[in-house]
C-alpha atoms as a PDB file:
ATOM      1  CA  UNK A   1       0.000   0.000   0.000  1.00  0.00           C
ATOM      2  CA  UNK A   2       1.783   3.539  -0.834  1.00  0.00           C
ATOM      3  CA  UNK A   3       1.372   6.378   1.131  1.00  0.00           C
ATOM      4  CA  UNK A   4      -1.760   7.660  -0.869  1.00  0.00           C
ATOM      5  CA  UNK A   5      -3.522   4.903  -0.288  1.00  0.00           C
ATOM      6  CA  UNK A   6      -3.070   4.806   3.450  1.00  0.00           C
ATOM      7  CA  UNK A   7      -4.689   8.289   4.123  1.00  0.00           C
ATOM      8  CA  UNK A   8      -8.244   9.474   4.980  1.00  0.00           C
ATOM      9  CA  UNK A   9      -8.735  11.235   1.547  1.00  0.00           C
ATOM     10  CA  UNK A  10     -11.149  14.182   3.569  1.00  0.00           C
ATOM     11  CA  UNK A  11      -8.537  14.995   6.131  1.00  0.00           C
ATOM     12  CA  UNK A  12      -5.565  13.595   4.846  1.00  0.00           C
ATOM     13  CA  UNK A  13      -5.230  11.840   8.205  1.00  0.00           C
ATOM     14  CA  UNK A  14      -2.321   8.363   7.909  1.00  0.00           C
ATOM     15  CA  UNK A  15      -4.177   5.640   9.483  1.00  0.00           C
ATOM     16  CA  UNK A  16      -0.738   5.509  11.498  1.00  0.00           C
ATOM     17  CA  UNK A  17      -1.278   8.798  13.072  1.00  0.00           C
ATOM     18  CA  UNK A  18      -2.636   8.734  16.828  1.00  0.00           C
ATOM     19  CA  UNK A  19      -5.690  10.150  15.761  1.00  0.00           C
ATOM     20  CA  UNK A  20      -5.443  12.760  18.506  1.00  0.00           C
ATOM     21  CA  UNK A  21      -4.915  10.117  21.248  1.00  0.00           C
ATOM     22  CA  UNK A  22      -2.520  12.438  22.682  1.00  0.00           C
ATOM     23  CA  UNK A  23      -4.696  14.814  24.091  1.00  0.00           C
ATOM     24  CA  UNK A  24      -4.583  17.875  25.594  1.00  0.00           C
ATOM     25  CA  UNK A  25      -2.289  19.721  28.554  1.00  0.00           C
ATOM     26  CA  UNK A  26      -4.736  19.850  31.286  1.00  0.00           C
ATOM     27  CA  UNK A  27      -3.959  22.708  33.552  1.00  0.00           C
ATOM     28  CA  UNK A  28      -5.797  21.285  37.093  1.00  0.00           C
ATOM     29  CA  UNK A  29      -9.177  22.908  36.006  1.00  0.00           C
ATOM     30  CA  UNK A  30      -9.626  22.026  32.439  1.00  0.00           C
ATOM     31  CA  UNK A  31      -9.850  18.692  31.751  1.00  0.00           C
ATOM     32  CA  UNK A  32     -13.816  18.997  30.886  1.00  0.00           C
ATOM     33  CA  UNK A  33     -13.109  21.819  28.198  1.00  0.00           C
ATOM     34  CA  UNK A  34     -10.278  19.601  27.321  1.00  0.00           C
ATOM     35  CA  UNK A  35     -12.781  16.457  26.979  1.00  0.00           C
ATOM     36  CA  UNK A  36     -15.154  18.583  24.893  1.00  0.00           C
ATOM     37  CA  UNK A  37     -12.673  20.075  22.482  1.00  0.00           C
ATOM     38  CA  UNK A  38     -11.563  16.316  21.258  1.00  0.00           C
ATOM     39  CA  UNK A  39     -15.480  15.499  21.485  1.00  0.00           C
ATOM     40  CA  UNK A  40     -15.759  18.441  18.771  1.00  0.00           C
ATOM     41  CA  UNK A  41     -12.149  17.572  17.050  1.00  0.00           C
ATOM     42  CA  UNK A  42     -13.422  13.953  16.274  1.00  0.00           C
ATOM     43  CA  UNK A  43     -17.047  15.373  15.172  1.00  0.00           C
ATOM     44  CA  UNK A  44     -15.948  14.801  11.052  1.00  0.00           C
ATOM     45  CA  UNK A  45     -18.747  16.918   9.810  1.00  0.00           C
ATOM     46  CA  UNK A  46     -18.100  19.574  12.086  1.00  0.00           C
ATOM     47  CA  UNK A  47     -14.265  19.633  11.650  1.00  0.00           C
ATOM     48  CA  UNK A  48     -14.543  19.415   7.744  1.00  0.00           C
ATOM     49  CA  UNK A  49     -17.142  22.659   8.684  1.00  0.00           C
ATOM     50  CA  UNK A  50     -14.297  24.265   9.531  1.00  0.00           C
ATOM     51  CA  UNK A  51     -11.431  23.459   7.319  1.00  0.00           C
ATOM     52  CA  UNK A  52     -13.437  24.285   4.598  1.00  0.00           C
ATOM     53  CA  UNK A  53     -14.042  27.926   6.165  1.00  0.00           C
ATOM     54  CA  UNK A  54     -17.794  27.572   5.681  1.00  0.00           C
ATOM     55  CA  UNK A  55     -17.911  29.195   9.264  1.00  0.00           C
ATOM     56  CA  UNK A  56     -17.093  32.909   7.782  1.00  0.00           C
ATOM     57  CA  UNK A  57     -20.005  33.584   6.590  1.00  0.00           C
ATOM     58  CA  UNK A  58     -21.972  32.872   9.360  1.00  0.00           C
ATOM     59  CA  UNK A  59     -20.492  34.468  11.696  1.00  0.00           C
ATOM     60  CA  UNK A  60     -22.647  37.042  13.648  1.00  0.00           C
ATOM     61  CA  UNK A  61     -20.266  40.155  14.836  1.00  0.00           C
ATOM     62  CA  UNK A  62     -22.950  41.907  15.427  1.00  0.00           C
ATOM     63  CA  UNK A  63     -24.583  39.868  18.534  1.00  0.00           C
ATOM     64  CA  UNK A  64     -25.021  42.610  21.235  1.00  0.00           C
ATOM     65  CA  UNK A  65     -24.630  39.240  23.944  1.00  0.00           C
ATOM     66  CA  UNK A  66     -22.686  37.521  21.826  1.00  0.00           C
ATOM     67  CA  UNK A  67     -18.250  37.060  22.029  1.00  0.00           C
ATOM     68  CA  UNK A  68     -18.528  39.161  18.121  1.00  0.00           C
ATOM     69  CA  UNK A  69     -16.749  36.060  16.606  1.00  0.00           C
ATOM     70  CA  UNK A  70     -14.074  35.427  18.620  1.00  0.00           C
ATOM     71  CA  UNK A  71     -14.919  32.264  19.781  1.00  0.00           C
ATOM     72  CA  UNK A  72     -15.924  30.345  16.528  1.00  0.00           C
ATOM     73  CA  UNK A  73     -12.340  32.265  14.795  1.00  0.00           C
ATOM     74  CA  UNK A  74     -10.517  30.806  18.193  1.00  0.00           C
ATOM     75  CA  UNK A  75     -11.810  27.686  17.536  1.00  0.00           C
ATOM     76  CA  UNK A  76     -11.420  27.631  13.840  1.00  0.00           C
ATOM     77  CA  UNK A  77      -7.451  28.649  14.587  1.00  0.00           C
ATOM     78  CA  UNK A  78      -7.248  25.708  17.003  1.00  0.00           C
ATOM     79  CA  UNK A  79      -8.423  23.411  14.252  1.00  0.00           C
END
């Protein structure tokens, strides 16, 4: 099998990666956002949301109780 052929063609992910089995540093209070960040990373729909950049155009700046974008373009740098 070449390397081509051992790749997740929609992420370009090798099989032999660790898939993000790794994790994430926990600093004593964040292990639950931790937990719910690799929930989101392993999502596939909602990850290939984002590295397509479908997310610009719906973001709402404008939100008068809303974080004007800075949350979905933190998260969308983190991916």
């Amino acid at each position: 099998m070449n390397e081509e052929e051992n790749t997740t063609p929609e992420f370009n992910i090798k099989e032999t990666s660790r898939n993000g089995l790794v994790g994430l540093a926990n600093l004593g209070n964040t292990c639950y956002m931790n937990a719910a960040l690799q929930c989101m990373l392993h999502t596939r729909d909602l990850t290939h949301y984002f590295r397509q950049l479908k997310y610009i155009d719906e973001i709402n700046e404008n939100n008068p109780i809303g974080s004007k974008g800075k949350l979905v373009k933190s998260y969308a740098k983190f991916i």
